[in-house]
Each structure stands twice: as structure tokens, then as C-alpha cells.
N, C-alpha and C. Protein backbone atom coordinates (compact mmCIF):
# COMPACT_ATOMS: atom_id res chain seq x y z
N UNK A 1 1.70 51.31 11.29
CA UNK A 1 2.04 52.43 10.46
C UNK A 1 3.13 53.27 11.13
N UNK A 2 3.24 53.54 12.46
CA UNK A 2 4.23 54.19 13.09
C UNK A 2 5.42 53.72 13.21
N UNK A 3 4.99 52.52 12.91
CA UNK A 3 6.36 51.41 13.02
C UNK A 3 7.58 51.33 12.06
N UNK A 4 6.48 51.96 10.81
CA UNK A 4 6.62 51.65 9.46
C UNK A 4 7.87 53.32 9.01
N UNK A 5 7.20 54.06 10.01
CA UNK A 5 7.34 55.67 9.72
C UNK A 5 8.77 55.68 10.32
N UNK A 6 8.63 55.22 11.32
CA UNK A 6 10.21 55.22 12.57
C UNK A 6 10.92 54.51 11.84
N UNK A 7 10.67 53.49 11.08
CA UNK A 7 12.24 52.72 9.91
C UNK A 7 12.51 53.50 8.94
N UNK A 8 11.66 54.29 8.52
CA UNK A 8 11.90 54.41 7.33
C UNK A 8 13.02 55.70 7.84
N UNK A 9 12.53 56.77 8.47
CA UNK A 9 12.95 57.61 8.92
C UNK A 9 14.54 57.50 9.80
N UNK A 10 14.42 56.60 10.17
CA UNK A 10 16.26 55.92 10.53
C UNK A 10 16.90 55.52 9.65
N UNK A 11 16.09 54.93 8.52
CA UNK A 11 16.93 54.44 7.82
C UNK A 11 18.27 55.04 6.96
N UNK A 12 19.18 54.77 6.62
CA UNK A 12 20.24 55.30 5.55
C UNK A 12 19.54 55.39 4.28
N UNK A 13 19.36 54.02 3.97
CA UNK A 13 18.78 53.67 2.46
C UNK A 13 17.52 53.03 2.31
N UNK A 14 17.06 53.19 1.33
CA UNK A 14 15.80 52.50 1.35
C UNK A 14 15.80 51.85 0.07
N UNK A 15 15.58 50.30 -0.23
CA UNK A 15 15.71 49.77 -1.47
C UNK A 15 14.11 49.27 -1.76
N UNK A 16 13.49 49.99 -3.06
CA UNK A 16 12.33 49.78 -3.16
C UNK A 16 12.40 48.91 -4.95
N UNK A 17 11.38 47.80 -4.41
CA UNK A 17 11.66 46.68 -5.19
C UNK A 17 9.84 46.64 -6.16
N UNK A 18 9.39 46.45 -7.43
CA UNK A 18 8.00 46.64 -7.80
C UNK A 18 7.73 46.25 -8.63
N UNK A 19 6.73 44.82 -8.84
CA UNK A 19 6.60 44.81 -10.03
C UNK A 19 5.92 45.64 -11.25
N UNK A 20 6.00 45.91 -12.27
CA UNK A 20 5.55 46.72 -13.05
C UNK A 20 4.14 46.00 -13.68
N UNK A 21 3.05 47.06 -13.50
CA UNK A 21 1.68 46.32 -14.37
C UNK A 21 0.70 47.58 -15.28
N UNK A 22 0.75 47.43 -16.31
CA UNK A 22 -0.13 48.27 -17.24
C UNK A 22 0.46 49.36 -16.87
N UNK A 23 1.04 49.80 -17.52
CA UNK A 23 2.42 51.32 -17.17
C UNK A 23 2.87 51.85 -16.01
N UNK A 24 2.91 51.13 -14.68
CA UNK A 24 2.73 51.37 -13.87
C UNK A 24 3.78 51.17 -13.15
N UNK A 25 3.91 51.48 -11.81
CA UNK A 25 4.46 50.60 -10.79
C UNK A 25 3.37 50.22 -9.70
N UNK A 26 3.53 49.18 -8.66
CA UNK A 26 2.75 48.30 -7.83
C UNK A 26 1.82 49.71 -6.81
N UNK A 27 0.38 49.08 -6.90
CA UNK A 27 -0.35 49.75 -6.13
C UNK A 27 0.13 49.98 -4.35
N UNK A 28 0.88 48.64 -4.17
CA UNK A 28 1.23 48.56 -2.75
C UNK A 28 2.82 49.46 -2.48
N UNK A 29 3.61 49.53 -3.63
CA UNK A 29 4.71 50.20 -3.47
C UNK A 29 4.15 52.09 -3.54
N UNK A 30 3.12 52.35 -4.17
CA UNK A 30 2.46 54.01 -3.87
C UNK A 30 1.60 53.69 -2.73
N UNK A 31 1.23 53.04 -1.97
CA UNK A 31 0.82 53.23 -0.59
C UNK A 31 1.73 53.19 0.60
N UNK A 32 2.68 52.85 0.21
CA UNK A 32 4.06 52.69 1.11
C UNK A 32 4.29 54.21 0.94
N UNK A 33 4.38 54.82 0.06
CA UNK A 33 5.32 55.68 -0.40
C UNK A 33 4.20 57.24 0.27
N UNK A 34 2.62 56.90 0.14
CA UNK A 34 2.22 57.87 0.51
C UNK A 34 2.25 57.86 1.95
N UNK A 35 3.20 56.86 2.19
CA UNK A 35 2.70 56.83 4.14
C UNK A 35 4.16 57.40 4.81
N UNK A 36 5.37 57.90 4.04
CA UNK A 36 6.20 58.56 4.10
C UNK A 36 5.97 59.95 3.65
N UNK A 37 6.60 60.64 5.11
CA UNK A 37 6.33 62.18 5.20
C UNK A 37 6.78 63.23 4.06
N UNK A 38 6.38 64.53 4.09
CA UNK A 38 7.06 64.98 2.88
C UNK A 38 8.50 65.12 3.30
N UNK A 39 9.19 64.77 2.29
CA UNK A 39 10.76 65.07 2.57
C UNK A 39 11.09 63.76 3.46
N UNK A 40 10.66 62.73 3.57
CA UNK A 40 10.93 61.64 4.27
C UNK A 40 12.15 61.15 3.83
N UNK A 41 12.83 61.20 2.55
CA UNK A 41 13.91 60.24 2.06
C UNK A 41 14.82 61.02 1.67
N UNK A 42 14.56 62.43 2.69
CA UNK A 42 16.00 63.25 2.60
C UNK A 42 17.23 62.81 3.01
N UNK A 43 18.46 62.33 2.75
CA UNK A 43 19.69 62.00 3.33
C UNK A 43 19.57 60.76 3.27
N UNK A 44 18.80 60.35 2.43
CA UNK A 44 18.68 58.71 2.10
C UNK A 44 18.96 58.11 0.77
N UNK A 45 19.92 57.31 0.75
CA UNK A 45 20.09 56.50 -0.68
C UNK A 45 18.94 55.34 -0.97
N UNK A 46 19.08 55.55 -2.36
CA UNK A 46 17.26 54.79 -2.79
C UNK A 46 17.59 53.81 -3.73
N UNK A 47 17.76 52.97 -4.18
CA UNK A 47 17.82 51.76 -4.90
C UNK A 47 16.27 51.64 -5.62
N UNK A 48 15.66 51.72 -6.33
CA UNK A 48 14.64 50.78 -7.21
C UNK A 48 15.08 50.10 -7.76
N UNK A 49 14.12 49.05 -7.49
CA UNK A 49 14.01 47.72 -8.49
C UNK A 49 12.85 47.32 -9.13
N UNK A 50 12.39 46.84 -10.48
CA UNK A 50 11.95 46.30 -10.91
C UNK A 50 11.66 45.13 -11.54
N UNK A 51 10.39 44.76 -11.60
CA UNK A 51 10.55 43.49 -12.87
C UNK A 51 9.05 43.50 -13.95
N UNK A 52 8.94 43.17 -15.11
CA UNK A 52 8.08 43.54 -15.64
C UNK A 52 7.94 42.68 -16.80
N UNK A 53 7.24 43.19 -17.72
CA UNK A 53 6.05 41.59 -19.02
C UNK A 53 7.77 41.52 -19.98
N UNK A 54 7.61 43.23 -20.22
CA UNK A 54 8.31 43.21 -21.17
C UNK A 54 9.20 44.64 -21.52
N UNK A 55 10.43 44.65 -22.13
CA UNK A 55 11.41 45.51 -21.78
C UNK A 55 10.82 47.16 -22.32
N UNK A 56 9.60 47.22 -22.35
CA UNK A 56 8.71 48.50 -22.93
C UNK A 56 8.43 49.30 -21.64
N UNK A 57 8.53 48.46 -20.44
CA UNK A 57 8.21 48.79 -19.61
C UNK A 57 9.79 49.76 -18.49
N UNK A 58 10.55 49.39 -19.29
CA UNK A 58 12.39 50.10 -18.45
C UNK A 58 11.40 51.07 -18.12
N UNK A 59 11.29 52.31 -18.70
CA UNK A 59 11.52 53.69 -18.61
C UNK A 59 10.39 54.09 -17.69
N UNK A 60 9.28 52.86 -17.38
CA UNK A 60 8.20 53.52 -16.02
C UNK A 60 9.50 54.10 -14.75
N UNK A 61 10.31 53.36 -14.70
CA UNK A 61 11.08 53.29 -13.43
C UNK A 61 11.72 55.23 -13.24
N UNK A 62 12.07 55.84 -14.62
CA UNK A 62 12.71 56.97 -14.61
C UNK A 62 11.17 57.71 -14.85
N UNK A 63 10.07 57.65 -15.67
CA UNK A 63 9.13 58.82 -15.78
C UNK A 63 8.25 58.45 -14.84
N UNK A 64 8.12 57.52 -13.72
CA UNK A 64 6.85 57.65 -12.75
C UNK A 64 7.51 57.30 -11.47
N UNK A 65 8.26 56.06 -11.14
CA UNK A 65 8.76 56.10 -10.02
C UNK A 65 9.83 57.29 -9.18
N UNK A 66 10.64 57.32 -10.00
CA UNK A 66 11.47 58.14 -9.83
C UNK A 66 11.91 59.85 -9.34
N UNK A 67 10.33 60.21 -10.44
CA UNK A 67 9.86 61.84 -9.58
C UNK A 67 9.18 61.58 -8.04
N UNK A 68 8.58 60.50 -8.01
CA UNK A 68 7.55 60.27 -6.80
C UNK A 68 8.95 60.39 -6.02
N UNK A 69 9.90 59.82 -5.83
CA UNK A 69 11.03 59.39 -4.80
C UNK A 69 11.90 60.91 -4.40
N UNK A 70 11.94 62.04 -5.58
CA UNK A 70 12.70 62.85 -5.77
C UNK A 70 11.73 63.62 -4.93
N UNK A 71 10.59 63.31 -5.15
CA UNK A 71 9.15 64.41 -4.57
C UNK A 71 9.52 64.44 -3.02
N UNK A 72 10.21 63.15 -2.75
CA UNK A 72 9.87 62.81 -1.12
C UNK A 72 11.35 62.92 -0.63
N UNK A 73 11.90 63.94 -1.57
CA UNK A 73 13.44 64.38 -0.97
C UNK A 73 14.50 63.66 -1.01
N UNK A 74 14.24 62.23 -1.40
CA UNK A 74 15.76 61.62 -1.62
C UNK A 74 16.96 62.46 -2.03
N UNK A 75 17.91 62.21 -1.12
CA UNK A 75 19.22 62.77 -1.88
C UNK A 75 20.21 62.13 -2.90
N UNK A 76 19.86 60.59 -3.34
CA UNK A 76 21.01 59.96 -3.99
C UNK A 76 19.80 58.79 -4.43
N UNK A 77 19.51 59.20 -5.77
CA UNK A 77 18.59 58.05 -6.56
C UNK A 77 19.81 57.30 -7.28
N UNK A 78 20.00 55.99 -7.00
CA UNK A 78 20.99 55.29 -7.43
C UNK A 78 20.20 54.73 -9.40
N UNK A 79 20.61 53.78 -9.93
CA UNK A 79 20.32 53.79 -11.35
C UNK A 79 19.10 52.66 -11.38
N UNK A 80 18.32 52.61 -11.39
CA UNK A 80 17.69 51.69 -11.38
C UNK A 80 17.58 50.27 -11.88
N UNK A 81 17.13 49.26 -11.57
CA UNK A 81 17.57 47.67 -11.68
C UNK A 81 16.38 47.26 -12.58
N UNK A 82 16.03 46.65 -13.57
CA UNK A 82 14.90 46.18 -14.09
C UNK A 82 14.95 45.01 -14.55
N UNK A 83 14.09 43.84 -14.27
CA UNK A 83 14.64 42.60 -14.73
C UNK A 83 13.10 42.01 -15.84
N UNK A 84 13.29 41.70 -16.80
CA UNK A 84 12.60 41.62 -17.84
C UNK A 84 11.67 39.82 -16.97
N UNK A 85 10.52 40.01 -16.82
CA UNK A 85 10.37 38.19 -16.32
C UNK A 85 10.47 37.04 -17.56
N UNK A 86 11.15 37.47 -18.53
CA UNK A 86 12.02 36.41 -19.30
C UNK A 86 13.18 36.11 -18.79
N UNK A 87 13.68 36.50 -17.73
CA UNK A 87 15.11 36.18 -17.02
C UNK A 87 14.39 35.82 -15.83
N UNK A 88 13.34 35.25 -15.31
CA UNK A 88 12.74 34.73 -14.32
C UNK A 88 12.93 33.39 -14.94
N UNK A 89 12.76 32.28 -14.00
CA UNK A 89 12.22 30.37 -13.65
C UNK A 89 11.47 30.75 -12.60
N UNK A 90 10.78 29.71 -12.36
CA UNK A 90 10.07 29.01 -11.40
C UNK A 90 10.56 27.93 -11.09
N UNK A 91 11.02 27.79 -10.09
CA UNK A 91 11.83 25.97 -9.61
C UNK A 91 10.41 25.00 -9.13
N UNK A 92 10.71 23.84 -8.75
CA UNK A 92 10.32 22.70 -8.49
C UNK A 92 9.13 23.34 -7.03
N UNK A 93 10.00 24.07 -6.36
CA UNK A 93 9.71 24.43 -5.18
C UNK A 93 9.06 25.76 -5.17
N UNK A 94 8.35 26.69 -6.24
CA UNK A 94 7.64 27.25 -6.61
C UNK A 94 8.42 28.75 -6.17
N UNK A 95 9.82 28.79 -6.09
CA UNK A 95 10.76 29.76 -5.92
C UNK A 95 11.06 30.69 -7.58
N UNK A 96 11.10 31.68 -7.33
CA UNK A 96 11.77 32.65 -8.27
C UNK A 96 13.16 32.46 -8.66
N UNK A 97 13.97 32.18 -9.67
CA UNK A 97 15.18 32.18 -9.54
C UNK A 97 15.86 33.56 -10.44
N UNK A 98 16.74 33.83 -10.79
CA UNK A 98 16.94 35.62 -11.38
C UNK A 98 18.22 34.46 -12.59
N UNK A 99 18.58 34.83 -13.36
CA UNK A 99 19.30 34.11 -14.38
C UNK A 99 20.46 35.17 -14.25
N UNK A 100 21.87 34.43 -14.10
CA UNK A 100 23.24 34.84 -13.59
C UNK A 100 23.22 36.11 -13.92
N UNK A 101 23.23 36.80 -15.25
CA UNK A 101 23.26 38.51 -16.16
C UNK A 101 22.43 39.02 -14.90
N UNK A 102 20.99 38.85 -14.77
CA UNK A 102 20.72 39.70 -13.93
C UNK A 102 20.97 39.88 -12.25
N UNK A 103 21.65 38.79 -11.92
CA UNK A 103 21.70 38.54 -10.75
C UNK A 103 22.97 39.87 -10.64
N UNK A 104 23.84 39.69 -11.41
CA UNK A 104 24.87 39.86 -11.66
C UNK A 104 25.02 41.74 -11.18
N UNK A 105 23.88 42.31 -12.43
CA UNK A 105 23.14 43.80 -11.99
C UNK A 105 22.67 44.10 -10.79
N UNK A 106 21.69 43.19 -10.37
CA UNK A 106 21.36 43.49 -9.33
C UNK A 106 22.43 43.57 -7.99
N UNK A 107 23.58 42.75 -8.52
CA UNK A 107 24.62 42.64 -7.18
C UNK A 107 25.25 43.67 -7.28
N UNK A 108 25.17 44.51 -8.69
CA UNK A 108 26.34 45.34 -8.38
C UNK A 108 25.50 46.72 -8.28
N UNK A 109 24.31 46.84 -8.35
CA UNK A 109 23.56 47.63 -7.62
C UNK A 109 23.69 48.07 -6.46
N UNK A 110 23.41 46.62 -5.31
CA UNK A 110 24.10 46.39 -3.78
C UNK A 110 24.87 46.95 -3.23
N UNK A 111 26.15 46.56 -4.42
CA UNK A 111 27.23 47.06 -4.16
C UNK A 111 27.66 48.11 -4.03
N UNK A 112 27.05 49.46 -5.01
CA UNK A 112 27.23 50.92 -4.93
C UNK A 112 26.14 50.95 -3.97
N UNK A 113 25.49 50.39 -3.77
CA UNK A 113 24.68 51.44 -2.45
C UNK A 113 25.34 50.73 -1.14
N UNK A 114 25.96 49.80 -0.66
CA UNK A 114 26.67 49.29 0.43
C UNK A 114 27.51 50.43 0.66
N UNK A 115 28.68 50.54 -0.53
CA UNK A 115 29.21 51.72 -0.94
C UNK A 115 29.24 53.46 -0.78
N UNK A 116 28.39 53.64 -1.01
CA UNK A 116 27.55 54.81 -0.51
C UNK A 116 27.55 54.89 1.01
N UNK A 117 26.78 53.83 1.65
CA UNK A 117 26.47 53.78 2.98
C UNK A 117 27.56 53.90 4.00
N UNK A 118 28.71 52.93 3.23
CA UNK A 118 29.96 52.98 3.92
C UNK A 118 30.64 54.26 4.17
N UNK A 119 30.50 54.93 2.85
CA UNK A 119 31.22 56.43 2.70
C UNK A 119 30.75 57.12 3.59
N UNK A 120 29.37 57.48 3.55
CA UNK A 120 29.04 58.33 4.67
C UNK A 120 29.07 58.44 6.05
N UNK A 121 29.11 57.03 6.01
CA UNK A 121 29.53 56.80 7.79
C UNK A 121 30.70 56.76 8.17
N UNK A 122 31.66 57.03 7.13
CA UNK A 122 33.08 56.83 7.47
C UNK A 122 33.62 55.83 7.71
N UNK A 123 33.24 54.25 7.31
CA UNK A 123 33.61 53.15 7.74
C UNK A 123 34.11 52.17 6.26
N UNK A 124 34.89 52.71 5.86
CA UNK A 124 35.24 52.64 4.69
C UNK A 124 36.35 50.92 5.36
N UNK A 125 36.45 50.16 4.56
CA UNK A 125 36.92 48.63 5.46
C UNK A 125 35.95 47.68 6.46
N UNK A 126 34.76 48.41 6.99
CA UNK A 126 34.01 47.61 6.89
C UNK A 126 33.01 47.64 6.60
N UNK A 127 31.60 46.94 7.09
CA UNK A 127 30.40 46.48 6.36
C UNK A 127 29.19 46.95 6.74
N UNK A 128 28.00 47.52 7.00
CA UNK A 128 26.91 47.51 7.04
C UNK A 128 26.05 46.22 6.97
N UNK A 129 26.76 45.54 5.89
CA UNK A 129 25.84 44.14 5.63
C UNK A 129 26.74 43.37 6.17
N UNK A 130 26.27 42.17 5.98
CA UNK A 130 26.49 40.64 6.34
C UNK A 130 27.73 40.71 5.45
N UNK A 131 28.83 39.83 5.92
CA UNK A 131 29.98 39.47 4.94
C UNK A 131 29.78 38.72 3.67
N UNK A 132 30.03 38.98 2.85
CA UNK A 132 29.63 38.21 1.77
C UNK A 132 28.27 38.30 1.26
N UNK A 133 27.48 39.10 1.45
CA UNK A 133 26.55 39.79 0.68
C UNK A 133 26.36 39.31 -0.41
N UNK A 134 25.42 38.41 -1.27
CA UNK A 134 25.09 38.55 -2.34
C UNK A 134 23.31 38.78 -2.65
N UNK A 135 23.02 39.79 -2.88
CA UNK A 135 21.57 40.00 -3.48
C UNK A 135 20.69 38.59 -4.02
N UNK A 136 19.48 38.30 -3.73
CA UNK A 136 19.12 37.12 -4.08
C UNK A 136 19.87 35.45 -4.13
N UNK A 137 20.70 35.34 -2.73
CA UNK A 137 21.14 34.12 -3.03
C UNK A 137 20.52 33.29 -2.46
């Protein structure tokens, strides 16, 4: 848990990923979240992601996730990502695959928060991430 407290607390950004169940977001993503201090995700850019039954479910991400994150001081809630699991496969190899449209969102999600990260540190030309970065490849 201390381990857990010291990353989060260094961190720049924090990208929180959940699947959605019965109006919800994931029991394990609000135990994460209660184990961050108050004001923990001050000066931190926040990415959510989701995935869920069905597209009824978008707007958990803005009326329940979203105050919880604001509660805990984030300064820069980026737009949130939601991927319907009708744009899910299952391969041969019992892998998730994301279908190009959403891959596509989700990369350019990445991308403004790489973005972000860069700005603030002043390192505008280079990278935080790995070269060639693509989300889910």
C-alpha cells in the first residue's frame, strides 16, 4: 500500500482504466482510489478509460467517476475514452483485441496526455514515453 501511495504521489499522470458493471464503475478501481490521499491527484493529469455492455453506460464515466477524481484534486481531467465491448474480439489466444475506430480514440487520448506531460516539463521535442507509442499494440 505504501508502495502504491509513493507512485501515485510522483506520478505526473495517472491513467485509470474500468470496466463498467450495473451503473457503475469497477469495485477495484474505488479501492484504489480510496487508498489515495485527499488531494492526492493535485498537479496530476488523469485519463479514464472505460469499457462497458452497452453505450447507456458513456455518461457513468462524467456523473460517478469523474467527481470522485475532481474530489481527490486532479488538476486536468482529460475527456474520457469509452469503448462499447461490441468493438471488443477475443483471438485464438484468448487476447482482447480493440477494433481500429477505437484503437484509434484511445491513441489519441495518449496523445494529449503525452502532450500535456511534455508541456509541463518543458520538454517539448521529446518524449516521456517510448518512441513510437501506440496504446494497446
Amino acid at each position: 500500500m505504501a508502495h502504491y501511495r509513493k507512485t501515485v504521489a510522483e506520478a505526473q499522470a495517472v491513467v485509470l482504466a474500468t470496466p463498467l458493471y450495473q451503473a457503475s464503475f469497477s469495485g477495484a478501481i474505488k479501492l484504489l482510489l480510496d487508498l489515495v490521499p485527499e488531494r492526492g491527484l493535485k498537479d496530476k493529469v488523469v485519463l479514464p478509460l472505460a469499457n462497458g455492455g452497452s453505450d447507456s453506460h458513456l455518461l457513468i464515466l462524467d456523473y460517478a467517476l469523474k467527481p470522485v477524481i475532481s474530489a481527490l484534486g486532479a488538476s486536468n481531467v482529460l475527456g474520457s475514452v469509452y469503448v462499447n465491448s461490441r468493438h471488443l474480439t477475443l483471438d485464438a489466444e484468448k487476447r482482447y483485441l480493440i477494433n481500429e475506430e477505437e484503437r484509434e480514440r484511445i491513441d489519441r487520448a495518449v496523445d494529449e496526455l503525452k502532450e500535456l506531460i511534455d508541456t509541463s516539463q518543458g520538454l517539448a521535442g521529446t518524449s516521456v514515453f517510448s518512441p513510437g507509442y501506440t496504446a494497446f499494440a
